[in-house]
C-alpha atoms as a PDB file:
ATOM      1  CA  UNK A   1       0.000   0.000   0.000  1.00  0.00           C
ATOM      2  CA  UNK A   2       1.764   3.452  -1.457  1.00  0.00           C
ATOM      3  CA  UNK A   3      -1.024   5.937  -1.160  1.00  0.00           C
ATOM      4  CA  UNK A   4      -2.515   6.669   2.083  1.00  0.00           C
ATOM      5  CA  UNK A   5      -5.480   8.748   3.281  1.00  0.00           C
ATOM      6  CA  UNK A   6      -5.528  10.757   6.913  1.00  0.00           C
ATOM      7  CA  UNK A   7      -8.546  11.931   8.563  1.00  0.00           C
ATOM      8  CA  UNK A   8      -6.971  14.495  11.146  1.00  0.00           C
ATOM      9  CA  UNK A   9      -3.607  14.944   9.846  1.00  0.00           C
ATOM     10  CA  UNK A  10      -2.569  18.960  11.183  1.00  0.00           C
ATOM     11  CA  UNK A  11      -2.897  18.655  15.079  1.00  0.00           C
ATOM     12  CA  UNK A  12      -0.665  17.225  17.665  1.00  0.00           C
ATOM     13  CA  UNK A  13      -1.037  13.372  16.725  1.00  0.00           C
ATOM     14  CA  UNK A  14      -1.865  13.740  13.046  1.00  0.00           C
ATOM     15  CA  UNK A  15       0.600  16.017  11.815  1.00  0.00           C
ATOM     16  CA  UNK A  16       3.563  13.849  12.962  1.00  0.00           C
ATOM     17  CA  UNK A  17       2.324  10.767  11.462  1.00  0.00           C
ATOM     18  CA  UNK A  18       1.627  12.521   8.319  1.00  0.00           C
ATOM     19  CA  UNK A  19       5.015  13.608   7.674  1.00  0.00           C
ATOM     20  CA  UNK A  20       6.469  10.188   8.738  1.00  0.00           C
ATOM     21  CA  UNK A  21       4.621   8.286   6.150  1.00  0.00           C
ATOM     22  CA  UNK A  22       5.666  11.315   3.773  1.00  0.00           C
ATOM     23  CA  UNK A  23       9.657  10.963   4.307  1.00  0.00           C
ATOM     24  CA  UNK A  24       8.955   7.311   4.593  1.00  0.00           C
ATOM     25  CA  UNK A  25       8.116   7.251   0.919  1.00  0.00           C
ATOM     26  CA  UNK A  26       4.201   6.800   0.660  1.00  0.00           C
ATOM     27  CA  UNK A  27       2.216   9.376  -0.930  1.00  0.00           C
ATOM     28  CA  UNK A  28      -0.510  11.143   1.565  1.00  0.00           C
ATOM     29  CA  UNK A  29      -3.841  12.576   1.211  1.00  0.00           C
ATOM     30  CA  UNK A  30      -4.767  14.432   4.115  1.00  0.00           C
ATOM     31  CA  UNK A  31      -8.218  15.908   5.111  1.00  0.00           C
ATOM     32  CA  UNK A  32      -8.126  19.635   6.834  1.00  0.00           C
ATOM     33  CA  UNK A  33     -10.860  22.425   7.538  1.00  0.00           C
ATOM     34  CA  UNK A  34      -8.272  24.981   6.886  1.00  0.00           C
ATOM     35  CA  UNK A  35      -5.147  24.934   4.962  1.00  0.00           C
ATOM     36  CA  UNK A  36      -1.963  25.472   6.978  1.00  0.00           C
ATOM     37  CA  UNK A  37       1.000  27.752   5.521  1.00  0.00           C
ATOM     38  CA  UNK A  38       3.224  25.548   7.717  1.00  0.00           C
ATOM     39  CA  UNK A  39       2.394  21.850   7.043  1.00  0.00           C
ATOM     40  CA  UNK A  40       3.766  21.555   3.904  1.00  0.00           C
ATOM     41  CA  UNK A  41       5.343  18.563   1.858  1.00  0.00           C
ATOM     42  CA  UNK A  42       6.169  17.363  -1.427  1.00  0.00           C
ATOM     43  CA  UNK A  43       4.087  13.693  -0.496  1.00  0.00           C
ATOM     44  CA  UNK A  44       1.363  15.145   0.920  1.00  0.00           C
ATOM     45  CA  UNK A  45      -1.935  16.319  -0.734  1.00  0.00           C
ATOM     46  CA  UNK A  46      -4.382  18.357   1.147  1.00  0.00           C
ATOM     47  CA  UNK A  47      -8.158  17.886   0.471  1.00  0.00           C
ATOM     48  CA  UNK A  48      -9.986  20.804   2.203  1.00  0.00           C
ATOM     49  CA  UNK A  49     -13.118  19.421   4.149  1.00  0.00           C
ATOM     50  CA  UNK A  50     -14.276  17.585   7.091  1.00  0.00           C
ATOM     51  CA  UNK A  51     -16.275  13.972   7.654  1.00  0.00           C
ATOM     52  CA  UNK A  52     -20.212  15.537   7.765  1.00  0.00           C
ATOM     53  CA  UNK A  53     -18.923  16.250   4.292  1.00  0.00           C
ATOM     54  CA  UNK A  54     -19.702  12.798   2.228  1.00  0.00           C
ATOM     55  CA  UNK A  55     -18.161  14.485  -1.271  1.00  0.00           C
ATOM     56  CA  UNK A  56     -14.714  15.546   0.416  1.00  0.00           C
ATOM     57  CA  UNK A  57     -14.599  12.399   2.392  1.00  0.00           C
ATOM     58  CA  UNK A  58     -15.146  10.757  -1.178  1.00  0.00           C
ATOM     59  CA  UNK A  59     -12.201  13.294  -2.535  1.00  0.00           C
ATOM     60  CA  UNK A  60      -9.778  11.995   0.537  1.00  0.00           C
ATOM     61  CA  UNK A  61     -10.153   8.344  -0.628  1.00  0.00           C
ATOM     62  CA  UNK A  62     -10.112   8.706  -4.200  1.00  0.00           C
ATOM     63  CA  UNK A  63      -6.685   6.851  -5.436  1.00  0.00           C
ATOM     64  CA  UNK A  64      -5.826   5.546  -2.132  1.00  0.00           C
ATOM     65  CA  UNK A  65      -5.502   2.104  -0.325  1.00  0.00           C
ATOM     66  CA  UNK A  66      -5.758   2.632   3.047  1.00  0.00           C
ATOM     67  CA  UNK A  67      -6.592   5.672   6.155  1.00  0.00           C
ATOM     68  CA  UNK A  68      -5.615   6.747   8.862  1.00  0.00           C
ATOM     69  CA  UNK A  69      -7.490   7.940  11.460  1.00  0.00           C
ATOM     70  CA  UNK A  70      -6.274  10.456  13.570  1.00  0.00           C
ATOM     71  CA  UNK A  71     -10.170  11.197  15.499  1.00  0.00           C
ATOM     72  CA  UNK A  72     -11.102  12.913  18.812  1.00  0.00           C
ATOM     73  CA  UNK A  73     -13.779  14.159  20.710  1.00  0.00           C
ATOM     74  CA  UNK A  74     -13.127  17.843  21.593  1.00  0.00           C
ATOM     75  CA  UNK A  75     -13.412  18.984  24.903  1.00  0.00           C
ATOM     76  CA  UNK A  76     -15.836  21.646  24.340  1.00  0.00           C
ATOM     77  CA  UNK A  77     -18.517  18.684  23.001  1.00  0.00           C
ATOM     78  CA  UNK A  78     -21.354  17.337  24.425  1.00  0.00           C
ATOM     79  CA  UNK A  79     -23.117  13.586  24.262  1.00  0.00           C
ATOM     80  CA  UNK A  80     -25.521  14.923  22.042  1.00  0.00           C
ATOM     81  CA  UNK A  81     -23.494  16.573  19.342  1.00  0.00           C
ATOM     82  CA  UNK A  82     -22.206  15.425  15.774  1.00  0.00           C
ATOM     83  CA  UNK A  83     -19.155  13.751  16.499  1.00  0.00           C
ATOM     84  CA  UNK A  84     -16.303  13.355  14.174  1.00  0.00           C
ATOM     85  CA  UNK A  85     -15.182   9.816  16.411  1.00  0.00           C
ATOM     86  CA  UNK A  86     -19.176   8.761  15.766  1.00  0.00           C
ATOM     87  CA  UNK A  87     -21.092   9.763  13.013  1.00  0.00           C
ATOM     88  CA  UNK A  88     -17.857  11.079  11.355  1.00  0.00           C
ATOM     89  CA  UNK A  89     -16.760   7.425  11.217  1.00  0.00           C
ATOM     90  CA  UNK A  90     -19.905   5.813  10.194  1.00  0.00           C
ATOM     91  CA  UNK A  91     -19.851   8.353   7.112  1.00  0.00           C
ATOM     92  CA  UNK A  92     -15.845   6.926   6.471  1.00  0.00           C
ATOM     93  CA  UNK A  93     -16.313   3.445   6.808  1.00  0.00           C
ATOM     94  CA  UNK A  94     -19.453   3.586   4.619  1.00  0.00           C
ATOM     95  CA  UNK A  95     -17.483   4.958   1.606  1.00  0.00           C
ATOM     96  CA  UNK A  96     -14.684   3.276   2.661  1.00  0.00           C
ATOM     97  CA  UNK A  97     -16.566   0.090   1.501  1.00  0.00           C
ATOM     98  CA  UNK A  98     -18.232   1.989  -1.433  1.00  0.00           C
ATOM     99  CA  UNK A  99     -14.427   2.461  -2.239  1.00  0.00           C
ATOM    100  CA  UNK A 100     -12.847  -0.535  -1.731  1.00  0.00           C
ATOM    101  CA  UNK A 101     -10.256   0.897   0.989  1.00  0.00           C
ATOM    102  CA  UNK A 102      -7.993  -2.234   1.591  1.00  0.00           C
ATOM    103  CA  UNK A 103      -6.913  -0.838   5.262  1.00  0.00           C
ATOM    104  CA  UNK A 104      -7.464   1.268   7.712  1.00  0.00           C
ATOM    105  CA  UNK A 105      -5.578   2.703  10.786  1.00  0.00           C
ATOM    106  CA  UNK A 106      -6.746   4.070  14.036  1.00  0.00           C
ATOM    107  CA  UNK A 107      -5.682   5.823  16.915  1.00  0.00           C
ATOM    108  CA  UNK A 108      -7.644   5.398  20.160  1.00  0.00           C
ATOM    109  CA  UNK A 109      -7.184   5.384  23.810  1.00  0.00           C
ATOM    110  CA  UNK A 110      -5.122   3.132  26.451  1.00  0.00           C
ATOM    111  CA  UNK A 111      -6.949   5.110  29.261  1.00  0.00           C
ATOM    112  CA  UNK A 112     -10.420   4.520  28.047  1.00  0.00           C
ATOM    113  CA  UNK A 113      -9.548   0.888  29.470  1.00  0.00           C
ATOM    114  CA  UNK A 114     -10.817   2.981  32.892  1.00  0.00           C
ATOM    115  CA  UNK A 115     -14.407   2.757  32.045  1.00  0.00           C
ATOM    116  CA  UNK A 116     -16.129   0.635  34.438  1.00  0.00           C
ATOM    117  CA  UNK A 117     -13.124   0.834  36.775  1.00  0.00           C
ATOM    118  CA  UNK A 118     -14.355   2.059  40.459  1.00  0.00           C
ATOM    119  CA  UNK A 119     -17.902   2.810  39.724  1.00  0.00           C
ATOM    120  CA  UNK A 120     -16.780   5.016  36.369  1.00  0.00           C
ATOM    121  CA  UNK A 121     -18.490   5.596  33.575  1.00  0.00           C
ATOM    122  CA  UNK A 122     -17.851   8.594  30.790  1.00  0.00           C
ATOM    123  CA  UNK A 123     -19.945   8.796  27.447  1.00  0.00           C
ATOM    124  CA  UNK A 124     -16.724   9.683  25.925  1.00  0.00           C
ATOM    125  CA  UNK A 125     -14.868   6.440  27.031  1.00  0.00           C
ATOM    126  CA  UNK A 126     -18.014   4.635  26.077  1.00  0.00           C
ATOM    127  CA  UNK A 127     -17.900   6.087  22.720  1.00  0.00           C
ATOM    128  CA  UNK A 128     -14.215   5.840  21.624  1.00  0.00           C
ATOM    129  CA  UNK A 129     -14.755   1.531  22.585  1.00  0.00           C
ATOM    130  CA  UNK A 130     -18.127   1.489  19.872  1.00  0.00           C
ATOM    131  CA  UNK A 131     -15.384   3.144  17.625  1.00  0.00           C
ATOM    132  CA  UNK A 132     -13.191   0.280  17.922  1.00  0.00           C
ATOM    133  CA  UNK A 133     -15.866  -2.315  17.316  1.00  0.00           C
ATOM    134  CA  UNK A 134     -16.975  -0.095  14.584  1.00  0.00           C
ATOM    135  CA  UNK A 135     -13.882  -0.699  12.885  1.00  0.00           C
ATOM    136  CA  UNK A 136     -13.363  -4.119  13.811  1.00  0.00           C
ATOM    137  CA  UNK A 137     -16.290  -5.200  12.265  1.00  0.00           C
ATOM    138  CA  UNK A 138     -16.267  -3.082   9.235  1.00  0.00           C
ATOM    139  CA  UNK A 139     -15.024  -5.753   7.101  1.00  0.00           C
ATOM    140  CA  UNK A 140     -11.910  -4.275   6.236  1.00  0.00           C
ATOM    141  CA  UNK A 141      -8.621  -4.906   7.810  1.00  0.00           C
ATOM    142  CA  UNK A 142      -7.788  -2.572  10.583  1.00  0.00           C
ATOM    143  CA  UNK A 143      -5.169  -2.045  12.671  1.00  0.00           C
ATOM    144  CA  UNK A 144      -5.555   0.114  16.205  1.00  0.00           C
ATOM    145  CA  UNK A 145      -3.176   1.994  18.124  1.00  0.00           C
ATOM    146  CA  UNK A 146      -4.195   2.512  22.198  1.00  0.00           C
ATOM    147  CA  UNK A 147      -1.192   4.979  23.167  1.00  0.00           C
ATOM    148  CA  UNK A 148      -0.414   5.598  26.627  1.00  0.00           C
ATOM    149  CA  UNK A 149      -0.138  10.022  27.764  1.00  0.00           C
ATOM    150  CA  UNK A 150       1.904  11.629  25.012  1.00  0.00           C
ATOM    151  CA  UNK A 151       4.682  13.599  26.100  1.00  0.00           C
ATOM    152  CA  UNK A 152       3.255  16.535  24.005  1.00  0.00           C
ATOM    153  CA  UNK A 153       0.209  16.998  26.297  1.00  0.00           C
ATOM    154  CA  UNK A 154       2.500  18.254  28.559  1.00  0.00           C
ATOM    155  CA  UNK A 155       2.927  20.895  26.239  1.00  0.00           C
ATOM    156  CA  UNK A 156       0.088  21.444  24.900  1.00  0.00           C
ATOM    157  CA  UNK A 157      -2.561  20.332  27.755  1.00  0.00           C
ATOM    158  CA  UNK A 158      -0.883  21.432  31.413  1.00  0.00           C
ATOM    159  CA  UNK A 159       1.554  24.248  30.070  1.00  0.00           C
ATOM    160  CA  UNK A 160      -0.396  27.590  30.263  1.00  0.00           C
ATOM    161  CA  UNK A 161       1.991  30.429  29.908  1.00  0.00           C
ATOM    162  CA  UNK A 162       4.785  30.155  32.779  1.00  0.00           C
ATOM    163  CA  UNK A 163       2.671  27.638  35.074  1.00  0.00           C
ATOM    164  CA  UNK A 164       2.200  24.286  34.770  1.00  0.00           C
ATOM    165  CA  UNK A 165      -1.296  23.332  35.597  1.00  0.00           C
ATOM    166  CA  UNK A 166      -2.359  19.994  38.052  1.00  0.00           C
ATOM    167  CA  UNK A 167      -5.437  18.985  39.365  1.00  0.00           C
ATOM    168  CA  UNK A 168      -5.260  16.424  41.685  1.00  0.00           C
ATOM    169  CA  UNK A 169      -3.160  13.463  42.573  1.00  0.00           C
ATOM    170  CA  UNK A 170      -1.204  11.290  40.175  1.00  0.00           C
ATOM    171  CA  UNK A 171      -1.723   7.716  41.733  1.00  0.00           C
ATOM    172  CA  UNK A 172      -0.138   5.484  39.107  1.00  0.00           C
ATOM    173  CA  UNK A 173       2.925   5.609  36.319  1.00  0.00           C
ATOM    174  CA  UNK A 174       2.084   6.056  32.975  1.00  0.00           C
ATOM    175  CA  UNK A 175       4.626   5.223  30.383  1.00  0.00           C
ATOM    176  CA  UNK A 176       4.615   8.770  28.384  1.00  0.00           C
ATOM    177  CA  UNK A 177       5.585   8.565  24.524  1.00  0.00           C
ATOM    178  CA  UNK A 178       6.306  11.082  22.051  1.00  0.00           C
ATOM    179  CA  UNK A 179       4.584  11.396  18.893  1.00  0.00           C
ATOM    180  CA  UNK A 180       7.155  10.856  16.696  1.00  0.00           C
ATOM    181  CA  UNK A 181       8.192   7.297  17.845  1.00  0.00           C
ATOM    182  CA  UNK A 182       4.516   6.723  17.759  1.00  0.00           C
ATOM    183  CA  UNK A 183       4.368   7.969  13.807  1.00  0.00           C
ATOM    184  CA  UNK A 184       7.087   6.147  13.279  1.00  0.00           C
ATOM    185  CA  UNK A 185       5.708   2.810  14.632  1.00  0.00           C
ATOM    186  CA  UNK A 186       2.525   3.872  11.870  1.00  0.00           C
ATOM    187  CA  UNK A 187       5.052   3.393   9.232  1.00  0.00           C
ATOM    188  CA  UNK A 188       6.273   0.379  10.036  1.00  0.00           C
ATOM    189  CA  UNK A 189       3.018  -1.571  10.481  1.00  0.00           C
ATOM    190  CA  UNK A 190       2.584   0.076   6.995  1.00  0.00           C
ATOM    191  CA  UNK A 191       5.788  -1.298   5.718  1.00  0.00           C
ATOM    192  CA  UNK A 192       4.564  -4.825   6.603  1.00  0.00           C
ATOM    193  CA  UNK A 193       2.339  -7.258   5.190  1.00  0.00           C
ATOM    194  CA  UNK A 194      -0.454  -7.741   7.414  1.00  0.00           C
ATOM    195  CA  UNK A 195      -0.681 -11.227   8.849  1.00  0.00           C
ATOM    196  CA  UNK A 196      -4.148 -10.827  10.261  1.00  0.00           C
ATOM    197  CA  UNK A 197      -7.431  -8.888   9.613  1.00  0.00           C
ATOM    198  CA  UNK A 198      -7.438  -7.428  13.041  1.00  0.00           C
ATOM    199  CA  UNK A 199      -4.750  -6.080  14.529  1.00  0.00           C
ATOM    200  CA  UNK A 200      -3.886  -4.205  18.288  1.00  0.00           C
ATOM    201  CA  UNK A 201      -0.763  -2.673  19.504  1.00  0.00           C
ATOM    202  CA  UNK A 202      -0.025  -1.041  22.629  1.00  0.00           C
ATOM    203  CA  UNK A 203       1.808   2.259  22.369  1.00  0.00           C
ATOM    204  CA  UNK A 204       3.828   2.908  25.321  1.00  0.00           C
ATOM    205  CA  UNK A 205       7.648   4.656  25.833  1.00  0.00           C
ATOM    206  CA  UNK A 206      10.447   3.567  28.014  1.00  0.00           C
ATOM    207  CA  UNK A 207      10.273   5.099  30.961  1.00  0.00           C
ATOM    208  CA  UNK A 208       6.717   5.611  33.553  1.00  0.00           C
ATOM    209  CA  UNK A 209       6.284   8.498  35.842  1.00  0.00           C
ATOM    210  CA  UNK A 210       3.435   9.913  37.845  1.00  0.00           C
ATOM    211  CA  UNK A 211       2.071  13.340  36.173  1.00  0.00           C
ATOM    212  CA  UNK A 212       3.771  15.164  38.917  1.00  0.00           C
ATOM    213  CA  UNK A 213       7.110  13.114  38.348  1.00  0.00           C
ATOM    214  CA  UNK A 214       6.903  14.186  34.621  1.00  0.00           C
ATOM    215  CA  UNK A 215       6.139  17.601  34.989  1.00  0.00           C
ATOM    216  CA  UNK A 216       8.533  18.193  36.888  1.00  0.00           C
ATOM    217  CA  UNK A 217      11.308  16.719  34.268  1.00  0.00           C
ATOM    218  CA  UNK A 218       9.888  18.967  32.005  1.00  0.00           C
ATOM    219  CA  UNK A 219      10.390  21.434  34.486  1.00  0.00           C
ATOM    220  CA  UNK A 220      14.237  20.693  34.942  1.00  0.00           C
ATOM    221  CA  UNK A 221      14.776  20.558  31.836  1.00  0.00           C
ATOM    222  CA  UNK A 222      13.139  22.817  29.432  1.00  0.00           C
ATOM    223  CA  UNK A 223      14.413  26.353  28.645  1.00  0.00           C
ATOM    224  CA  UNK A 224      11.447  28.211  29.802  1.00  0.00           C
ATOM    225  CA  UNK A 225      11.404  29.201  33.920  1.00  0.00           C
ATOM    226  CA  UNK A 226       8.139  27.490  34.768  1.00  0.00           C
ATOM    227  CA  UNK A 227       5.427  27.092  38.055  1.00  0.00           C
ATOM    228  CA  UNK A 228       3.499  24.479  39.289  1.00  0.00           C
ATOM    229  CA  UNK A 229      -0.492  25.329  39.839  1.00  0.00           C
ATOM    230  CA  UNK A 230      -2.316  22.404  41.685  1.00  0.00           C
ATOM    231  CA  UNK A 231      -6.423  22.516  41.987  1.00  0.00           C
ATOM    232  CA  UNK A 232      -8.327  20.126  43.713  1.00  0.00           C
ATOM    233  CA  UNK A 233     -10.358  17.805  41.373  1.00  0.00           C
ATOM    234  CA  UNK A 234     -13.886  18.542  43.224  1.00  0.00           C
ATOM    235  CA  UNK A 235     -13.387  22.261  41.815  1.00  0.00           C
ATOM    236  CA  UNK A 236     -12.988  21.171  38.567  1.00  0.00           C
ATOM    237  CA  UNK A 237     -15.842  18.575  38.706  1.00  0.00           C
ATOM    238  CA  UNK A 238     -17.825  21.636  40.363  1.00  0.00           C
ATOM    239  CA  UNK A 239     -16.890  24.048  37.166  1.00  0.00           C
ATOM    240  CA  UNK A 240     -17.734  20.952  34.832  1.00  0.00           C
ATOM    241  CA  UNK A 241     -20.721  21.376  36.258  1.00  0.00           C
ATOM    242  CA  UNK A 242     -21.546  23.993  34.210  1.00  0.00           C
ATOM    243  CA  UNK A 243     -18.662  24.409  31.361  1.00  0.00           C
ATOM    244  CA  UNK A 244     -18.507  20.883  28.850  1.00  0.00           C
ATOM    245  CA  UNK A 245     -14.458  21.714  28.671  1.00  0.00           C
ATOM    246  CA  UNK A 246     -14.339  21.681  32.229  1.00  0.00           C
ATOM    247  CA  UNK A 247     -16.339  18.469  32.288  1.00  0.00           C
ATOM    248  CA  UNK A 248     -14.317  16.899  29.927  1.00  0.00           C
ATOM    249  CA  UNK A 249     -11.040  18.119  31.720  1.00  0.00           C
ATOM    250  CA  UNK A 250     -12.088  16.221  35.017  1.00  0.00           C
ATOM    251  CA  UNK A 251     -12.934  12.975  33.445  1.00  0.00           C
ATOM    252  CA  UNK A 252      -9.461  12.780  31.974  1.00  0.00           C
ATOM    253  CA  UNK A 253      -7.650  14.283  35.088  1.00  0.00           C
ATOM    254  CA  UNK A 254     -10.165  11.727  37.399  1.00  0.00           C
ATOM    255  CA  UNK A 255      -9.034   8.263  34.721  1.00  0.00           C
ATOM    256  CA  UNK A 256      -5.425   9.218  34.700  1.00  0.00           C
ATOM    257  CA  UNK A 257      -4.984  10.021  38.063  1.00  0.00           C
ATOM    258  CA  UNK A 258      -6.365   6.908  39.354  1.00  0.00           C
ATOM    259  CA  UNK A 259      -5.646   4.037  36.123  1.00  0.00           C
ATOM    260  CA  UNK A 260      -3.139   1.088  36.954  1.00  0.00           C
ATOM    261  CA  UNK A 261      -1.486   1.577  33.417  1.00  0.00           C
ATOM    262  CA  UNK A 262       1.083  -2.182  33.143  1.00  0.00           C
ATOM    263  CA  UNK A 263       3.310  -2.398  30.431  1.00  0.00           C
ATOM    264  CA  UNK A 264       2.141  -4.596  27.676  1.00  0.00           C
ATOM    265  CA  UNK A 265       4.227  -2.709  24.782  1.00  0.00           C
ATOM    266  CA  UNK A 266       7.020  -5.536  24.419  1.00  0.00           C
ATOM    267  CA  UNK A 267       5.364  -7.226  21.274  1.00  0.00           C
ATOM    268  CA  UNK A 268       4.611  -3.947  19.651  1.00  0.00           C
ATOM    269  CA  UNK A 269       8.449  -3.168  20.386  1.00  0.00           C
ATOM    270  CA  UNK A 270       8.931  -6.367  18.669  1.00  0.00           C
ATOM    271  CA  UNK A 271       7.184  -5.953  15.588  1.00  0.00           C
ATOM    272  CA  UNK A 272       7.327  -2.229  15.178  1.00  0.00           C
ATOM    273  CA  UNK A 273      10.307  -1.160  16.615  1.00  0.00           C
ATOM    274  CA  UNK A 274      11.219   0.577  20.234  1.00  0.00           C
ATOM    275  CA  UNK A 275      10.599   4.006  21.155  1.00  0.00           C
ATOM    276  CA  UNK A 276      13.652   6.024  21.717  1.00  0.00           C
ATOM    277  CA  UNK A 277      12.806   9.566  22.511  1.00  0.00           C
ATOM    278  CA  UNK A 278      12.970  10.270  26.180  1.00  0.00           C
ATOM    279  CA  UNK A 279      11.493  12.606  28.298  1.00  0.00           C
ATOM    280  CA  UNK A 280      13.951  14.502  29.155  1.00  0.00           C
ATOM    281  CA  UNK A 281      14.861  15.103  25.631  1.00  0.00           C
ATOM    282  CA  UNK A 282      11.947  15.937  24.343  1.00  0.00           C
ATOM    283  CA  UNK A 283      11.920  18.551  27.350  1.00  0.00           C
ATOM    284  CA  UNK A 284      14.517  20.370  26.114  1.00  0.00           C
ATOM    285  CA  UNK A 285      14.021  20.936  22.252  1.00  0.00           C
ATOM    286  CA  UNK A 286      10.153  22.061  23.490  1.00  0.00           C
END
């Protein structure tokens, strides 16, 4: 398979394994709401439009073989919207078929693996596992990534201005990965033949910290002079009480605080290859 769609190909996730598969050879088609002066490449093609659109979704998989699926539900959502991770997939996998898409790729969630854990329960969690079985029993072979924390969330998600934001208290390790060993292991399950319909792999780096043990790496050793804010999690159940990001904020802050993350990443090592990028590096090129 040379020519490969992506659904969600500019953000955080998407954008990396874009440009992987790019340098790696394979010719991309990538779907985007707005073009982006700065994500630019000789392999990749952008197709301007989004999945409630059934004509550019038909434009993204035109001349391809496979997609990737680079889907989220965005913290300012509610149950009862459109979602890109719900009816956004149905729409995919329908023309998909209609297409004759030989594979597709998927990133979801390790920490959805919380749901039912202690009494919880998130529409969100319960969502992103009917994705999965979506795909898996879309007739077409699939392959699904379930990626422990990124490092970039650190970043992105508790870096606001000089402070580093916490809310509440980091019970277990999680083993944090960065992106690009992630894209990476995208191009080599690419690279190989598939040897089954169905497959799962386990995305997890080296190392496992605690949220606080990781921010504060990031704090020793990234250029920028930064502080630590902590909240307790009640207030920011209380705000989610009455603002959806908020609400979405403490669910994630409330799974990984408390989920008993194991490593189970040795056979995607195997097959895929090993992450390499630690922590502490990727602290100090941010």
């Amino acid at each position: 398979m040379n020519n490969i769609a992506i659904a969600g190909g500019t953000g955080m996730l998407g954008w990396p394994v874009a440009t992987a598969l790019a340098q790696a050879g394979f010719t991309v088609t990538a779907l985007t709401r707005t073009p982006q002066e700065n994500r630019n490449h000789p392999n990749i093609r952008w197709v301007v439009g989004d999945l409630q659109n059934t004509d550019s979704i038909r434009k993204l998989l035109e001349g391809n073989e496979a997609v990737h699926l680079n889907l989220s539900v965005k913290q300012n959502e509610t149950q009862t919207d459109w979602h890109a991770e719900e009816q956004g997939l149905e729409n995919l996998l329908r023309i998909a078929r209609e297409q004759h898409i030989k594979h597709i790729s998927y990133l979801s969630s390790l920490i959805m693996n919380y749901q039912g854990m202690n009494g919880f329960d998130w529409w969100v969690f319960r969502l992103k596992q009917r994705a999965v079985a979506q795909i898996r029993d879309s007739g077409i072979s699939a392959t699904v990534f379930y990626p422990s924390t990124f490092m970039e969330t650190l970043l992105h998600q508790y870096k606001a201005g000089p402070f580093m934001l916490l809310a509440g208290q980091s019970k277990h390790k999680q083993y944090f990965v960065a992106a690009e060993d992630y894209a990476q292991q995208v191009v080599q399950s690419y690279k190989q033949e598939p040897t089954q319909r169905f497959r799962e792999y386990i995305v997890q780096g080296q190392h496992a910290y605690t949220t606080d043990e990781a921010i504060a790496i990031f704090k020793q050793n990234t250029p920028a002079r930064l502080m630590t804010l902590r909240a307790p999690l009640g207030l920011i159940k209380f705000y989610g009480g009455f603002f959806a990001k908020m609400n979405y904020g403490y669910h994630i802050l409330e799974a990984l605080n408390n989920y008993p993350e194991k490593f189970e990443a040795e056979a995607t090592w195997q097959q895929l290859g090993k992450p390499s990028v630690t922590l502490e590096q990727f602290s100090k090129r941010t």
